[in-house]
C-alpha atoms as a PDB file:
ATOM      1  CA  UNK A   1      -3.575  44.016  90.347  1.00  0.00           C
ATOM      2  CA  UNK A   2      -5.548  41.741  87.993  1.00  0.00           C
ATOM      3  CA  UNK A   3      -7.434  43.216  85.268  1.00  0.00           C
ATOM      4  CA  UNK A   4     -10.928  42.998  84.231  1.00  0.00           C
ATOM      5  CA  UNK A   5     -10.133  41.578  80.761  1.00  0.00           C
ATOM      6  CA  UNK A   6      -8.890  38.490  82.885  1.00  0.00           C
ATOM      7  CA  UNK A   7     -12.193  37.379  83.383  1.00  0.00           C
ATOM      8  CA  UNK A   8     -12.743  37.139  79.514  1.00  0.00           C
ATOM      9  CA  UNK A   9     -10.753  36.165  76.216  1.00  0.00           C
ATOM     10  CA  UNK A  10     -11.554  38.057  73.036  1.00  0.00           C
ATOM     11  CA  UNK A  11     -10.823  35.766  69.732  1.00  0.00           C
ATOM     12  CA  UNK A  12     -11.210  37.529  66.554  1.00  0.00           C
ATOM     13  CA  UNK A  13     -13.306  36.758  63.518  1.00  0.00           C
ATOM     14  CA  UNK A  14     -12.760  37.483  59.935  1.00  0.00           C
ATOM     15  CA  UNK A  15     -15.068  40.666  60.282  1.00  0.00           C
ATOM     16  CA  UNK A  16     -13.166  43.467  62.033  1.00  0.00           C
ATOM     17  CA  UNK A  17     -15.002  44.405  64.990  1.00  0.00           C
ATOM     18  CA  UNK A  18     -17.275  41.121  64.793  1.00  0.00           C
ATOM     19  CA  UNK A  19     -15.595  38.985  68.301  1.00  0.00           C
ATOM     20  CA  UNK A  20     -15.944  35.769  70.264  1.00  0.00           C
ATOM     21  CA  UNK A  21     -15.329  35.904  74.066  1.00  0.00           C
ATOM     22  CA  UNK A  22     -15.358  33.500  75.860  1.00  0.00           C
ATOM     23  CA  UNK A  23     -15.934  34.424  79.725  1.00  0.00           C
ATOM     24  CA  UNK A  24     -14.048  32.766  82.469  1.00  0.00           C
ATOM     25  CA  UNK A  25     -15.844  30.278  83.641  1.00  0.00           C
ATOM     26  CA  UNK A  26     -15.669  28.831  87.456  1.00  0.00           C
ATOM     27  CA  UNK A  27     -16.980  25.320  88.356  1.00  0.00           C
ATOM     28  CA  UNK A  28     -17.164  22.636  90.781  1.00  0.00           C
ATOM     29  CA  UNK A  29     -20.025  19.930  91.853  1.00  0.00           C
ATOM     30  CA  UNK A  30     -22.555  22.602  92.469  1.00  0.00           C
ATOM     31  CA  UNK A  31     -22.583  23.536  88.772  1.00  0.00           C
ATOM     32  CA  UNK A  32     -20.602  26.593  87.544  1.00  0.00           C
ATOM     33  CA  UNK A  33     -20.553  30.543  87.473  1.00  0.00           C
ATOM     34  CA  UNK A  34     -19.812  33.150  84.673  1.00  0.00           C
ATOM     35  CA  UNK A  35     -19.698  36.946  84.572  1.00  0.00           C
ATOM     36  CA  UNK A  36     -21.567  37.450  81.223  1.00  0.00           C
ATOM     37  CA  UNK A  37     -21.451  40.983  81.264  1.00  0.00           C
ATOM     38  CA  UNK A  38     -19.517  43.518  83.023  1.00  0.00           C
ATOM     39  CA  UNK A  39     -18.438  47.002  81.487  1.00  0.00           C
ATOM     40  CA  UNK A  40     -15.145  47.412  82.877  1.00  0.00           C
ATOM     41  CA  UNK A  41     -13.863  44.658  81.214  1.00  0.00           C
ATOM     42  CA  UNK A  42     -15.695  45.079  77.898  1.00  0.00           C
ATOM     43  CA  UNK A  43     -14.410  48.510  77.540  1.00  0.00           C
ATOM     44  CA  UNK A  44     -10.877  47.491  78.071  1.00  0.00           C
ATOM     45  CA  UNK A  45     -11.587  44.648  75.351  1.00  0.00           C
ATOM     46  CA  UNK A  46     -12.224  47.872  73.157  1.00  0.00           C
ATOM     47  CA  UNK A  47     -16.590  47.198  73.477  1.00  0.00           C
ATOM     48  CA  UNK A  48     -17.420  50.605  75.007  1.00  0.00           C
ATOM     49  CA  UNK A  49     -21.320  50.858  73.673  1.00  0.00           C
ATOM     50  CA  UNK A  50     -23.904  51.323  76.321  1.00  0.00           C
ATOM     51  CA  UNK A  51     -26.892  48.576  76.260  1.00  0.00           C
ATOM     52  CA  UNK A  52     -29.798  49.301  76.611  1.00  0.00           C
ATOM     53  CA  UNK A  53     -32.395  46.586  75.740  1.00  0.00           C
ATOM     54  CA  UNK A  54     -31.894  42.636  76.807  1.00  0.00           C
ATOM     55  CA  UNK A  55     -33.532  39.881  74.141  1.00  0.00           C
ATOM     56  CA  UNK A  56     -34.593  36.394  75.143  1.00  0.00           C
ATOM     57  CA  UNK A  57     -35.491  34.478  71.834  1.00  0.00           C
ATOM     58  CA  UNK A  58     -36.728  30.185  72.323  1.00  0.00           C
ATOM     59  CA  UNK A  59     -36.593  27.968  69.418  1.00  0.00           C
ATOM     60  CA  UNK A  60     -36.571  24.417  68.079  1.00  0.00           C
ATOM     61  CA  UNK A  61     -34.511  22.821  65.956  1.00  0.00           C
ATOM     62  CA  UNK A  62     -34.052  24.000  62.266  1.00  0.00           C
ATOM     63  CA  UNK A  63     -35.663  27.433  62.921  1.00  0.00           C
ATOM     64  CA  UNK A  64     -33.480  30.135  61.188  1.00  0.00           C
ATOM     65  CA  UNK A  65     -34.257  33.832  63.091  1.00  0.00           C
ATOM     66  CA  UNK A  66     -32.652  36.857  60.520  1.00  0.00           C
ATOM     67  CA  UNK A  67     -30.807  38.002  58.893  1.00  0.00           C
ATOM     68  CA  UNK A  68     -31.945  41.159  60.574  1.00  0.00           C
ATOM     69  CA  UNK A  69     -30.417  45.154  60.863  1.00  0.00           C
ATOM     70  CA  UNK A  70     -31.364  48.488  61.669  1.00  0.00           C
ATOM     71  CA  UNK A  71     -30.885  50.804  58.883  1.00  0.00           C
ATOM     72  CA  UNK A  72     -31.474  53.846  61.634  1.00  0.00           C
ATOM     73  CA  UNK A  73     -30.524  53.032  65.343  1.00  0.00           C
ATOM     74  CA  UNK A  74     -28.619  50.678  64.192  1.00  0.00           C
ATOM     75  CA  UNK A  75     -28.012  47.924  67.322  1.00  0.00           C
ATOM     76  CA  UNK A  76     -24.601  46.186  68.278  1.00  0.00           C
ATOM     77  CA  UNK A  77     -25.719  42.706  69.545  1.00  0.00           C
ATOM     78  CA  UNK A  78     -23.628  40.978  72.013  1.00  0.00           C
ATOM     79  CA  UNK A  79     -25.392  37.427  71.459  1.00  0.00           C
ATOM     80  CA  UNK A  80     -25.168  34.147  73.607  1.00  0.00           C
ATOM     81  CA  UNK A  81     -26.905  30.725  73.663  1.00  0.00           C
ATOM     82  CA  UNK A  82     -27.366  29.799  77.712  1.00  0.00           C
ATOM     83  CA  UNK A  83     -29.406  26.373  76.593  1.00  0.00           C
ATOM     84  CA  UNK A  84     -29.047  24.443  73.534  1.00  0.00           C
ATOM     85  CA  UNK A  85     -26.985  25.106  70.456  1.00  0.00           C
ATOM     86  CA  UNK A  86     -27.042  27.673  67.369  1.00  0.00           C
ATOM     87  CA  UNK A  87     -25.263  28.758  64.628  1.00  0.00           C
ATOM     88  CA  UNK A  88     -24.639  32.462  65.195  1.00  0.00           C
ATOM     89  CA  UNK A  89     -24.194  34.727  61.971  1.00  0.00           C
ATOM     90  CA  UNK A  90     -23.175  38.170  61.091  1.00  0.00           C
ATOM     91  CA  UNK A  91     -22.874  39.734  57.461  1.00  0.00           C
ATOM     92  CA  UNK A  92     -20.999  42.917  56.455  1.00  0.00           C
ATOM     93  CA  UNK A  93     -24.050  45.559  55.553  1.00  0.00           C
ATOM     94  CA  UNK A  94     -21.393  48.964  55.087  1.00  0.00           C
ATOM     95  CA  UNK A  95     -20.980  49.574  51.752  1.00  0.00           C
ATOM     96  CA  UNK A  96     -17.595  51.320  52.217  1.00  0.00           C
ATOM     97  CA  UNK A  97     -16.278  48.809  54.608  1.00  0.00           C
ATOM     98  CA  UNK A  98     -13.479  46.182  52.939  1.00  0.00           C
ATOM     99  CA  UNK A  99     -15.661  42.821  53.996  1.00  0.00           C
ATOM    100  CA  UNK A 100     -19.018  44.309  53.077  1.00  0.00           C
ATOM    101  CA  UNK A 101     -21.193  41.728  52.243  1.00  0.00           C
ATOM    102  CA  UNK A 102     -18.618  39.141  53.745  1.00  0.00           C
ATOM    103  CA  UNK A 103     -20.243  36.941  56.733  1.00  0.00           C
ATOM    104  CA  UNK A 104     -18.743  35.059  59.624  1.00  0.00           C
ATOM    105  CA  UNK A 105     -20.503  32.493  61.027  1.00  0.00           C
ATOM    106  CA  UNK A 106     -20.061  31.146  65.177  1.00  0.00           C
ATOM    107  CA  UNK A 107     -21.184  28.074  66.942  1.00  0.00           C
ATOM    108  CA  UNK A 108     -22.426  29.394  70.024  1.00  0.00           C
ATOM    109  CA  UNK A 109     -24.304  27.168  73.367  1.00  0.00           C
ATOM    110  CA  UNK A 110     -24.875  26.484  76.476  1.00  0.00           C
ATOM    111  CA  UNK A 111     -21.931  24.129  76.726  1.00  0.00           C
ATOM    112  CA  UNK A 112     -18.992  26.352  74.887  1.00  0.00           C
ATOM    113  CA  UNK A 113     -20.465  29.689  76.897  1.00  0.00           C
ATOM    114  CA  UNK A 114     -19.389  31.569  74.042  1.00  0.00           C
ATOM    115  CA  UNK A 115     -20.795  34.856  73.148  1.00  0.00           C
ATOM    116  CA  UNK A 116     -20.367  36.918  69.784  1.00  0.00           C
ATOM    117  CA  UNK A 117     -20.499  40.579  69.759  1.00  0.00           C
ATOM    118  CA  UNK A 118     -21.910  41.971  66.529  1.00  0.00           C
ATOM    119  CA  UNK A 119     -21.058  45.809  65.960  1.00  0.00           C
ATOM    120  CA  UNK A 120     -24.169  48.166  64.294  1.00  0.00           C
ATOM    121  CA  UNK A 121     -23.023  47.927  60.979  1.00  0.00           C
ATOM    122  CA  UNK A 122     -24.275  44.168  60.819  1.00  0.00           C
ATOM    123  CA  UNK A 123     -27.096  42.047  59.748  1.00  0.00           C
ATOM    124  CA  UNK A 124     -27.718  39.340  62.568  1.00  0.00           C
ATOM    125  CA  UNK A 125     -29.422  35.802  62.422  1.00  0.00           C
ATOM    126  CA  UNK A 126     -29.219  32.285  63.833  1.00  0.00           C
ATOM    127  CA  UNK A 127     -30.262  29.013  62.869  1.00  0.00           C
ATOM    128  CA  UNK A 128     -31.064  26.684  66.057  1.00  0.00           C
ATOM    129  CA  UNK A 129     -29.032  23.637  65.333  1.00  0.00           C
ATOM    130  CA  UNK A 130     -30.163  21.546  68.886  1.00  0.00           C
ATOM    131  CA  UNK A 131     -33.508  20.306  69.896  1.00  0.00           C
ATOM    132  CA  UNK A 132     -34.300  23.904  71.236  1.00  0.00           C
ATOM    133  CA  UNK A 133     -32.027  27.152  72.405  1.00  0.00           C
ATOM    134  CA  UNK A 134     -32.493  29.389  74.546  1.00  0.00           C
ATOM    135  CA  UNK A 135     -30.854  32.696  73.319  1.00  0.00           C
ATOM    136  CA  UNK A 136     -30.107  35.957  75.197  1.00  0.00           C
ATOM    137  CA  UNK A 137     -28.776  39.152  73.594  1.00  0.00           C
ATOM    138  CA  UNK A 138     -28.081  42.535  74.860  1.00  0.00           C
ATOM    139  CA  UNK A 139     -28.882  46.023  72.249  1.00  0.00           C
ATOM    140  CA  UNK A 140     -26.930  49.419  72.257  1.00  0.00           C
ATOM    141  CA  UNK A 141     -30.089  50.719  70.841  1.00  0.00           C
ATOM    142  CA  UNK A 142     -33.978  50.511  71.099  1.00  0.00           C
ATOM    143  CA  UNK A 143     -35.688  47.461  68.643  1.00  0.00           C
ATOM    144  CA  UNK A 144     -37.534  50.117  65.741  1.00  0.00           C
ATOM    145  CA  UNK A 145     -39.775  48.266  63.672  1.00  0.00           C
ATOM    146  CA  UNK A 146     -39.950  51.118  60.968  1.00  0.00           C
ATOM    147  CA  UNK A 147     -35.914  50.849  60.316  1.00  0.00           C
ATOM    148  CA  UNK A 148     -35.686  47.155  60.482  1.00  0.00           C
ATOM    149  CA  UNK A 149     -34.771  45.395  57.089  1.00  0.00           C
ATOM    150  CA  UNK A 150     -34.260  41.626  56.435  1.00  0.00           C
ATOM    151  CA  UNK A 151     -32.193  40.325  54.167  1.00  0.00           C
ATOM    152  CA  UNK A 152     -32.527  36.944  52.926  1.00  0.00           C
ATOM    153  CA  UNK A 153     -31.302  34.259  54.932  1.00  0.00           C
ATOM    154  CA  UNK A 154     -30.447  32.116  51.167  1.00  0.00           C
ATOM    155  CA  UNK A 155     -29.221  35.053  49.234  1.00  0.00           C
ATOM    156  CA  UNK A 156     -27.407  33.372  46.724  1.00  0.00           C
ATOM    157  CA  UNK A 157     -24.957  36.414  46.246  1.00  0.00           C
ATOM    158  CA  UNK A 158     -23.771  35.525  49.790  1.00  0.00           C
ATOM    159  CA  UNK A 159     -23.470  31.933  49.993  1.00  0.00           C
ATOM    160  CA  UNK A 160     -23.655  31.474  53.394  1.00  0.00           C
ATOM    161  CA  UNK A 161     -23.516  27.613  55.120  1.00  0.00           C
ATOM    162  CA  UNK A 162     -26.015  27.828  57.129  1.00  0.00           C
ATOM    163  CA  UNK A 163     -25.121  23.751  57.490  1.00  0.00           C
ATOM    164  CA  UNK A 164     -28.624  22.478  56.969  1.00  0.00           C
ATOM    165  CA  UNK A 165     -30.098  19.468  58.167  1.00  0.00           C
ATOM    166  CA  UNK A 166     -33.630  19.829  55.686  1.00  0.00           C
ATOM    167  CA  UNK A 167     -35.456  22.926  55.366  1.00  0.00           C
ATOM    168  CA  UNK A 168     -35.175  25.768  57.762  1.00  0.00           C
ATOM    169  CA  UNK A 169     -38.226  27.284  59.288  1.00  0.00           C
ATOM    170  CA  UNK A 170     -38.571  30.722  58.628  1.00  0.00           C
ATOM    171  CA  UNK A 171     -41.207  33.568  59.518  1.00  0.00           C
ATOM    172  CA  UNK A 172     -43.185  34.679  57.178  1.00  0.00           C
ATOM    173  CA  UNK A 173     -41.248  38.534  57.781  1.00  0.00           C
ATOM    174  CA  UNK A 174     -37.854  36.936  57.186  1.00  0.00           C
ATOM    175  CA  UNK A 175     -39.043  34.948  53.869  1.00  0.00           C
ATOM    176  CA  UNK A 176     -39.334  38.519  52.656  1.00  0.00           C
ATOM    177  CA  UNK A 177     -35.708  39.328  53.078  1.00  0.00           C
ATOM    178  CA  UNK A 178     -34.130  41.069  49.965  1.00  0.00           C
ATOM    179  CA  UNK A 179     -30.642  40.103  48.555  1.00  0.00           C
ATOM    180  CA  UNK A 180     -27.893  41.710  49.632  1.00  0.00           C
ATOM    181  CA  UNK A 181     -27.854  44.150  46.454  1.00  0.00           C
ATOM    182  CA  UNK A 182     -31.090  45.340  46.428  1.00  0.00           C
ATOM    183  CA  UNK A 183     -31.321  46.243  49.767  1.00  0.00           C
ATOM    184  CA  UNK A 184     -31.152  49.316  52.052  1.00  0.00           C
ATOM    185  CA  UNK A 185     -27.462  49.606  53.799  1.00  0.00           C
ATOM    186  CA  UNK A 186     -25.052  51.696  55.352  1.00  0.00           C
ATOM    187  CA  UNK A 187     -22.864  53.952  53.435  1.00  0.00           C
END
């Protein structure tokens, strides 16, 4: 009997617990077909969090979204680009974890189907690196304004390439982001 995980391949990152999957993806003339999502075969991948909220985010080129956590209800993100392309990023927020403050950056789009899940434990952003993306991500726990913190997308401390083509455009929220060190995190 074929198992679920056969319908998707789990890459590691540098981040333990931070994966790529790629889903298995059937096409022909019509176009093509994926199973984004299905819990069986997450949970045998070792992804057994429940969702519970779906995101759709659209931007244009050069806009950077993040670098966004939860300090309480924290959310794991599983994150995919269905149109266009971005550059997917997740940084280390645990202070007792090995890679804290360590980041791993994905290329994620419509054309490489990729997804990235992002355990709670993270700080999540994206800069849109195509004309426009479409992104979709799925929560394990509710969006709470009052425990969301931002940390800053050019925190010199972590040195992330965000590989930048001129300057980003940023919200005015996320232009408050605080560096890595002064900043509320997990223990």
């Amino acid at each position: 009997m074929k198992s679920e995980m056969d319908a998707i391949r789990k890459i590691p990152t540098s981040l333990p617990g931070v994966v790529i999957l790629e889903p298995r993806v059937f096409g022909d003339e019509r176009g093509f077909f994926l199973e984004s999502y299905n819990e069986r075969a997450f949970a045998e991948l070792g992804i057994k969090e429940r969702f519970v909220q779906d995101n759709h985010s659209s931007s244009r080129r050069n806009v950077l979204r993040g670098l966004h956590y939860q300090i309480k209800q924290p959310q794991g993100k599983l994150v995919r680009a269905v149109e266009g392309e971005i550059l997917d990023v997740a940084v280390d927020v645990r202070r007792t974890s090995p890679t804290f403050g360590r980041w791993e950056a994905v290329r994620l789009s419509g054309e490489n189907k990729r997804m990235l899940w992002i355990p709670a434990g993270f700080a999540h952003g994206f800069l849109v690196i195509s004309e426009k993306a479409q992104v979709l991500y799925k929560a394990t726990d509710y969006y709470a304004p009052e425990h969301e913190r931002t940390l800053m997308w050019n925190d010199p401390g972590l040195k992330i390439d965000w590989k930048l083509e001129g300057d980003p455009i940023v919200s005015a929220k996320d232009q408050r982001g605080m560096a890595l060190h002064d900043a509320e995190t997990f223990a």
